[in-house]
C-alpha atoms as a PDB file:
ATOM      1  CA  UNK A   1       0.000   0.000   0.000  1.00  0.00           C
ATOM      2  CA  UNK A   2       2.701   2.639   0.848  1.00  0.00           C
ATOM      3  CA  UNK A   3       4.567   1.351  -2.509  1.00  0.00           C
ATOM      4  CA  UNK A   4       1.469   2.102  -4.269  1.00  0.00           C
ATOM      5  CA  UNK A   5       0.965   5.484  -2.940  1.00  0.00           C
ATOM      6  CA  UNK A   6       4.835   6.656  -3.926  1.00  0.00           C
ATOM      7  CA  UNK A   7       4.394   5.437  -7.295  1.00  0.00           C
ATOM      8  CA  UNK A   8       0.939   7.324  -7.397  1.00  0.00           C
ATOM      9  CA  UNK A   9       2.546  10.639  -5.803  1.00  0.00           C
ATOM     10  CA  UNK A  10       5.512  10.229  -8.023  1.00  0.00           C
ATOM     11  CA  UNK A  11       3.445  10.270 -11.176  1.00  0.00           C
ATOM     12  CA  UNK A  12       1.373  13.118 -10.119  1.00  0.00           C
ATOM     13  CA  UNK A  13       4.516  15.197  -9.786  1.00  0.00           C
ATOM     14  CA  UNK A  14       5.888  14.134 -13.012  1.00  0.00           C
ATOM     15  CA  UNK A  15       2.630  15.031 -14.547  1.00  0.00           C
ATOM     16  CA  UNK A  16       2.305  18.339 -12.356  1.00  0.00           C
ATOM     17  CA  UNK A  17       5.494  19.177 -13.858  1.00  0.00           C
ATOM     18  CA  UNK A  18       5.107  18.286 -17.458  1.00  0.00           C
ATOM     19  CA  UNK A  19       1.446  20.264 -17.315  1.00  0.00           C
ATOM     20  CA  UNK A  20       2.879  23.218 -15.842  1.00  0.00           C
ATOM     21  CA  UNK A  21       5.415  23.603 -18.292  1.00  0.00           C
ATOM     22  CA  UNK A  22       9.124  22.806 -16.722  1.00  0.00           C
ATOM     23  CA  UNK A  23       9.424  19.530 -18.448  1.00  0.00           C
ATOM     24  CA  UNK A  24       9.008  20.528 -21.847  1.00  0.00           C
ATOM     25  CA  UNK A  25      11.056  24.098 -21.670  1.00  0.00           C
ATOM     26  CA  UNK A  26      13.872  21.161 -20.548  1.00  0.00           C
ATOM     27  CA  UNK A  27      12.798  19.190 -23.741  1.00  0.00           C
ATOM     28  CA  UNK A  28      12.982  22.243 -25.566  1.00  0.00           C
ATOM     29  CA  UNK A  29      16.392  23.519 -24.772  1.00  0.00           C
ATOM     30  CA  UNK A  30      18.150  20.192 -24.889  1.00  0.00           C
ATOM     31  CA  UNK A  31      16.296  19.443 -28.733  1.00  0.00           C
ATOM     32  CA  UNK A  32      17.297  23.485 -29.688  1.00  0.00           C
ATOM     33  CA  UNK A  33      21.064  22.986 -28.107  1.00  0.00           C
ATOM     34  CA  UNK A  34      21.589  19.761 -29.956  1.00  0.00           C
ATOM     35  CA  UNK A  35      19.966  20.885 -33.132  1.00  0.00           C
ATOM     36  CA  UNK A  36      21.866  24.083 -33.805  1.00  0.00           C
ATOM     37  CA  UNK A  37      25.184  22.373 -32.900  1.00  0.00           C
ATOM     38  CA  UNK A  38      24.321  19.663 -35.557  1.00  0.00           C
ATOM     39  CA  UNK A  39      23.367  22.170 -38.459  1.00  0.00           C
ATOM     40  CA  UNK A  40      25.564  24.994 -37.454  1.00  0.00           C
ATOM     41  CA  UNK A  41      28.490  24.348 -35.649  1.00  0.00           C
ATOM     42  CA  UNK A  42      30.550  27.060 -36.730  1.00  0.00           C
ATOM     43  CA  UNK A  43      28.434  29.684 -35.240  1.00  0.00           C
ATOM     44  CA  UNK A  44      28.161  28.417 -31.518  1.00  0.00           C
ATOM     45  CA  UNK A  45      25.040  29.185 -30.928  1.00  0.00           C
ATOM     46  CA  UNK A  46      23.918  28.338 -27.183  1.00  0.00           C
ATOM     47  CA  UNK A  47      20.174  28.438 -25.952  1.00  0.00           C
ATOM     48  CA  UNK A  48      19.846  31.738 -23.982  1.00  0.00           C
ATOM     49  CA  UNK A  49      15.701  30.819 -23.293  1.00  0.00           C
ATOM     50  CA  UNK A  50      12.732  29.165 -23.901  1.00  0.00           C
ATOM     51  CA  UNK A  51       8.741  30.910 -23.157  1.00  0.00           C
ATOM     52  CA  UNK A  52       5.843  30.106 -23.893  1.00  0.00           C
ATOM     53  CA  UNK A  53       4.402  32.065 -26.180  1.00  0.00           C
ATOM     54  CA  UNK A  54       0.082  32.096 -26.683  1.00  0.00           C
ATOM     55  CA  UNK A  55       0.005  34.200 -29.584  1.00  0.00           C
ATOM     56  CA  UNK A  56       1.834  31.266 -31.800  1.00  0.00           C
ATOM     57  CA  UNK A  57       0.530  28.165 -29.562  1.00  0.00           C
ATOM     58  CA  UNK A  58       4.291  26.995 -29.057  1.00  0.00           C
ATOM     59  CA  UNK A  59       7.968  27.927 -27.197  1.00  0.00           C
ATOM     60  CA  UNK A  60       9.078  30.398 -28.352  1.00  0.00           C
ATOM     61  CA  UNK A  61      13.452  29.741 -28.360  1.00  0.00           C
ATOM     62  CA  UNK A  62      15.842  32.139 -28.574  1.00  0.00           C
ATOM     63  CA  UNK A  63      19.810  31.485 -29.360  1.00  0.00           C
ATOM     64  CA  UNK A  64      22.885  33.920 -28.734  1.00  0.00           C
ATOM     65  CA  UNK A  65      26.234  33.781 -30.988  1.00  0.00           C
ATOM     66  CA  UNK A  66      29.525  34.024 -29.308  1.00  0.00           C
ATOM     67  CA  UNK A  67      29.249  37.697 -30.983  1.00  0.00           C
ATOM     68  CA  UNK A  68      26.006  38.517 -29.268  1.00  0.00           C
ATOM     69  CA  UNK A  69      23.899  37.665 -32.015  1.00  0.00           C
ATOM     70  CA  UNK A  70      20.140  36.790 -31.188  1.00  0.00           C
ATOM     71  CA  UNK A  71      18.074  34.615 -32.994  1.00  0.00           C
ATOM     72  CA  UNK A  72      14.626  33.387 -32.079  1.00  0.00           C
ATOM     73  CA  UNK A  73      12.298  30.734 -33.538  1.00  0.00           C
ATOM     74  CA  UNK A  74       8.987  28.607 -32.637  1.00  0.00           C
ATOM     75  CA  UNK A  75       9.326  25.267 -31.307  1.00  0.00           C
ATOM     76  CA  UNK A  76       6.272  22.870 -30.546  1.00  0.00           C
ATOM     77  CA  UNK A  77       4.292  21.235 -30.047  1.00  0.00           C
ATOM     78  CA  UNK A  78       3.613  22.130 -26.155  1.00  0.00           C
ATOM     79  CA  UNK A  79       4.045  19.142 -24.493  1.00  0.00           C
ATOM     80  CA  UNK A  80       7.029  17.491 -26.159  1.00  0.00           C
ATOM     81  CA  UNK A  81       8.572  20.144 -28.415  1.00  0.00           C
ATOM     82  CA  UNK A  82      11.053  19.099 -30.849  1.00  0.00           C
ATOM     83  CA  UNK A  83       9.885  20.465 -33.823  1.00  0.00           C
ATOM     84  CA  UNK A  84      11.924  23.938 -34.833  1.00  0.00           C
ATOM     85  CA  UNK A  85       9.644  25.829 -36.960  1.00  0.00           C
ATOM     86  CA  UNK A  86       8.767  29.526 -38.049  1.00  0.00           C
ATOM     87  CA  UNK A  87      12.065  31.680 -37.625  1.00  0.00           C
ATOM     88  CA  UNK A  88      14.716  28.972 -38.578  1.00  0.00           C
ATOM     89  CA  UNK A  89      14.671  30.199 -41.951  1.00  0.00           C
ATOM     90  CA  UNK A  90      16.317  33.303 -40.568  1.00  0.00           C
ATOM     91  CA  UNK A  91      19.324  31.321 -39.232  1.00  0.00           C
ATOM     92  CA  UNK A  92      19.588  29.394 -41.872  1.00  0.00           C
ATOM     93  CA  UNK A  93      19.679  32.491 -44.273  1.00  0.00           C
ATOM     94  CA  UNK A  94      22.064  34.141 -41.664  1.00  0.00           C
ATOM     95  CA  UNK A  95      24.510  31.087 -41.584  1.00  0.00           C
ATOM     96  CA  UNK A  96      24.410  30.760 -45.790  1.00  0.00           C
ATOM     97  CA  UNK A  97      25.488  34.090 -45.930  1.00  0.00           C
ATOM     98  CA  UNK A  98      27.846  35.143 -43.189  1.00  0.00           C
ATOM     99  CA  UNK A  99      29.335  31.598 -42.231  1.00  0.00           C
ATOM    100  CA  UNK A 100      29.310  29.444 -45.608  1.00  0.00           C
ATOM    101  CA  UNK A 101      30.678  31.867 -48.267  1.00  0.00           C
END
């Protein structure tokens, strides 16, 4: 019975936290960190934050150069974000130019 009611309290925080939002700002910044140093390494881009933002429906990322360069994009969906969408296009134009001539 006590084994029962650990496991039941232990899900209810892990689903406390996932609802309120900590979890996936984690899964955000890990997927954004891993995904910029895979398709741009050369700029060393690091995750400076992650909100939620209502007006789009998803996180809302935001990366910083080592030159102080911000760069910001939409990343969803809410509860397990890991798709980079609307402002990537803007790095990617960014990095064609500046990095890959």
């Amino acid at each position: 019975m006590k084994r029962l009611k650990i496991i039941g309290l232990s899900i209810a925080f892990i689903l406390l936290m996932w609802i309120s939002g900590f979890i996936p700002k984690g899964i955000a910044t890990i997927y954004g960190q891993v995904y910029v140093h895979h398709h741009y390494p050369e700029m060393d881009l690091s995750v400076d934050k992650v909100e939620w933002n209502k007006f789009y429906g998803d996180y809302v990322i935001y990366f910083v150069s080592e030159d102080g360069e911000v760069f910001n994009c939409v990343i969803g969906p809410r509860f397990f974000p890991v798709s980079i969408g609307q402002g990537i296009n803007v790095l990617n134009d960014y990095y064609h130019i500046h990095i890959q001539r």
